[in-house]
Protein backbone atom coordinates (compact mmCIF):
# COMPACT_ATOMS: atom_id res chain seq x y z
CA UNK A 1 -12.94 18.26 -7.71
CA UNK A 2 -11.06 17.63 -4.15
CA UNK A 3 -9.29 14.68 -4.17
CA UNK A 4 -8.95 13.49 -0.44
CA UNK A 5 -6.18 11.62 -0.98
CA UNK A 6 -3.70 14.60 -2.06
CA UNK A 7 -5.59 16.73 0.48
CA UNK A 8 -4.92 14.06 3.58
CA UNK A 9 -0.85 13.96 1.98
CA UNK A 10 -0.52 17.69 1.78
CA UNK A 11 -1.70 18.31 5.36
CA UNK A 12 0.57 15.72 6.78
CA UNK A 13 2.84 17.26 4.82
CA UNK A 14 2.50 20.85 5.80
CA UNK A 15 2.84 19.37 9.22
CA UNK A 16 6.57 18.30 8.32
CA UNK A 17 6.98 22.17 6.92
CA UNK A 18 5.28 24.53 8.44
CA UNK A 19 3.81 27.72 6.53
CA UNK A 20 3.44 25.64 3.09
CA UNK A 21 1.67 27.95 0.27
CA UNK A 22 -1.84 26.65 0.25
CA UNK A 23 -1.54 26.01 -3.44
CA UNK A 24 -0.44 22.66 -5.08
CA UNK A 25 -0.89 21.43 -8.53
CA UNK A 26 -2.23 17.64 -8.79
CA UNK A 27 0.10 15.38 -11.19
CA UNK A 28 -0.47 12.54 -12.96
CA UNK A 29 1.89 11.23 -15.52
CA UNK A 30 1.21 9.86 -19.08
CA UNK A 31 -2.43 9.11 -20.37
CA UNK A 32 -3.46 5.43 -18.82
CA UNK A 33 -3.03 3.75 -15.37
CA UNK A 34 0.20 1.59 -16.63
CA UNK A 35 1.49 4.82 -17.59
CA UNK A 36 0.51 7.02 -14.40
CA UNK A 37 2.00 4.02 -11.91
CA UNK A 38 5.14 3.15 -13.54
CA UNK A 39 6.46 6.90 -13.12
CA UNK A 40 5.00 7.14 -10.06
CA UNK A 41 6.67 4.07 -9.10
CA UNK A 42 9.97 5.93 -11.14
CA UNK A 43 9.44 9.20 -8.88
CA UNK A 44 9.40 7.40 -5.36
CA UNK A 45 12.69 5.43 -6.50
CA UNK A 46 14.38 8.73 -7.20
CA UNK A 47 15.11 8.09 -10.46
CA UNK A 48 12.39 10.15 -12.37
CA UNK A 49 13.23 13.78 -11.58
CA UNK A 50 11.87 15.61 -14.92
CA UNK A 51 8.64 16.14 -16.97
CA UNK A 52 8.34 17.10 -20.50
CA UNK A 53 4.55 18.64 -21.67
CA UNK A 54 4.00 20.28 -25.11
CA UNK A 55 3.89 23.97 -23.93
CA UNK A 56 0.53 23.75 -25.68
CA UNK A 57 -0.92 21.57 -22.98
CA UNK A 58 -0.75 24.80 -20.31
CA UNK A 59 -2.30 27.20 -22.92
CA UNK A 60 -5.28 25.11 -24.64
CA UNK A 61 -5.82 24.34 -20.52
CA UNK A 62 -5.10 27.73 -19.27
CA UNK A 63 -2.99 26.13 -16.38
CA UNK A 64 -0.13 28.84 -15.89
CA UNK A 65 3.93 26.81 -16.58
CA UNK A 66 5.27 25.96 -13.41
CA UNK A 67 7.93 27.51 -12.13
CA UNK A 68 10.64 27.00 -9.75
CA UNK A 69 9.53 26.46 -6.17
CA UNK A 70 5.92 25.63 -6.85
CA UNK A 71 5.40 22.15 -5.11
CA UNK A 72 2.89 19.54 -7.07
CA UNK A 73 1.20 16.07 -5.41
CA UNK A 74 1.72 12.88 -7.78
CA UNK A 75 -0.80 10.98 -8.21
CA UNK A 76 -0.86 6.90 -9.39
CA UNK A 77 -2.76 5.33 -12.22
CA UNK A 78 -5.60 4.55 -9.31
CA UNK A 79 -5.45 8.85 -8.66
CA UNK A 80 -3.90 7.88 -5.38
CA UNK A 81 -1.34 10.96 -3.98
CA UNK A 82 1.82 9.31 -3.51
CA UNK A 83 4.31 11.92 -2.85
CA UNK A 84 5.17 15.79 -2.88
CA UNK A 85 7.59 17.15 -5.22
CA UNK A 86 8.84 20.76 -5.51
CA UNK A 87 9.90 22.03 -9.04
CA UNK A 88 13.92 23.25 -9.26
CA UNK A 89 14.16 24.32 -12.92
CA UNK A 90 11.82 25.02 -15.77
CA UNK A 91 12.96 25.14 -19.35
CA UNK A 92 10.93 25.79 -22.37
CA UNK A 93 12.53 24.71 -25.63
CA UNK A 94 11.84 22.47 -29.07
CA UNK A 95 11.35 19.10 -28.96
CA UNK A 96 14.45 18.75 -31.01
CA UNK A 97 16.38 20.69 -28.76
CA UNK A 98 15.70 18.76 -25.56
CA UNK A 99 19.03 18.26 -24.13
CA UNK A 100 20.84 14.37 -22.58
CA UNK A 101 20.18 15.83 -19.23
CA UNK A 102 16.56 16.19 -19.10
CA UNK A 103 16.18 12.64 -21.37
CA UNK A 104 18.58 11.17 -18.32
CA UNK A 105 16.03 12.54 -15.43
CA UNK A 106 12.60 11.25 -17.30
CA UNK A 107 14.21 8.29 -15.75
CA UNK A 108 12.49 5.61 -18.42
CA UNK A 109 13.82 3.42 -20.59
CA UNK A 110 17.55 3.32 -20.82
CA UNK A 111 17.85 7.19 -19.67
CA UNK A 112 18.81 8.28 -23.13
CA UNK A 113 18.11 11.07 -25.57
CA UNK A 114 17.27 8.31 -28.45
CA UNK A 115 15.40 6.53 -26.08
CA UNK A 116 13.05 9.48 -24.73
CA UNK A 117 12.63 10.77 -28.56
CA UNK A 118 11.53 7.35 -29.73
CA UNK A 119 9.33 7.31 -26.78
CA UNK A 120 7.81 10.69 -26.62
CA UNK A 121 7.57 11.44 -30.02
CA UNK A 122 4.37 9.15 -30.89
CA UNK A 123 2.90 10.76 -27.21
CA UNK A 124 2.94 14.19 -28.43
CA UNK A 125 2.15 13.71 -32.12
CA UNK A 126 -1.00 11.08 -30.60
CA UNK A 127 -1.72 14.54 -28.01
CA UNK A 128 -1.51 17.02 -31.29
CA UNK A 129 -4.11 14.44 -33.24
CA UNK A 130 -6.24 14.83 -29.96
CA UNK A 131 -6.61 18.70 -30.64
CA UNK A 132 -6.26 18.66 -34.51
CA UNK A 133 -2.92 19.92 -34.13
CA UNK A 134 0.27 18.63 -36.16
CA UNK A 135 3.27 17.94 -34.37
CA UNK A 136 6.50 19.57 -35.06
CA UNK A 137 10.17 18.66 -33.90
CA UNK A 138 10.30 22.17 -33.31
CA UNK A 139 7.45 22.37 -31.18
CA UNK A 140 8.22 23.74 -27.51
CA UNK A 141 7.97 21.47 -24.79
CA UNK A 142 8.03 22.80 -20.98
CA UNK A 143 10.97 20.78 -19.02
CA UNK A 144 10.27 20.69 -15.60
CA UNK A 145 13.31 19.57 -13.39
CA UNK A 146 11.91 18.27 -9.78
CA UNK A 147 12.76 16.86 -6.65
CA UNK A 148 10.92 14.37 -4.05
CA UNK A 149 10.10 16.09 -0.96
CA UNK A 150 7.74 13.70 0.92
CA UNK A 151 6.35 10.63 0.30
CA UNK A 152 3.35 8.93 1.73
């Protein structure tokens, strides 16, 4: 499915910087419009500049991990595109070994390790129900460190 919005963004984009790949993953954050528009929201203020995804959410999917330089359109909770960002770091690692920094750049809540384990937590162990999976603290989760490149 095309979604014109991140389509119309990406070209005025790619007019910005020429000789863009012509591949761009579509992001969304969390699982309900709240959710999606509050990081959005978080991204566009500069202070959400990490993901975390169960690693398990790019195999059951077969969507490859992304890696550094590989440029993704975020959507809102309405699957508007508001902005580009291009990935600087990927770490995988266990939950439990998820590390102040990447807690800090989630950019929720107070910023802080306790924070983003009380928070994410429930979200993975609710995604592992989803697939008849049990959640593990040592489960690995896919940190992807990002920056804002354009916004609409």
């Amino acid at each position: 499915m095309i979604n014109e919005s991140a389509k119309e963004l990406w070209e005025n984009f790619n007019l910005q910087i020429p000789n863009l790949p012509s591949h761009y993953e579509l992001l969304s954050f969390g699982d309900n419009e709240s959710t999606a528009n509050e990081a959005a929201a978080l991204v566009l203020e500069g202070l959400k500049t990490a993901r975390t995804t169960l690693l398990s959410e790019y195999e059951d999917n077969d969507r490859p991990v992304p890696q550094k330089g590989d440029y993704s359109i975020i959507l809102d909770g309405n699957q508007q595109a508001i902005g580009v960002v291009q990935t600087l770091k990927v770490s995988i690692m266990p939950f439990d070994e998820v590390t102040d920094e990447i807690a800090y750049e989630e950019g929720e809540g107070d910023r802080t390790l306790t924070n983003w384990r009380k928070v994410y937590q429930p979200y993975f162990q609710h995604q592992c129900e989803n697939k008849n999976q049990l959640f593990s603290t040592t489960m690995e989760i896919v940190c992807e460190q990002f920056e804002l490149v354009y916004a609409a």
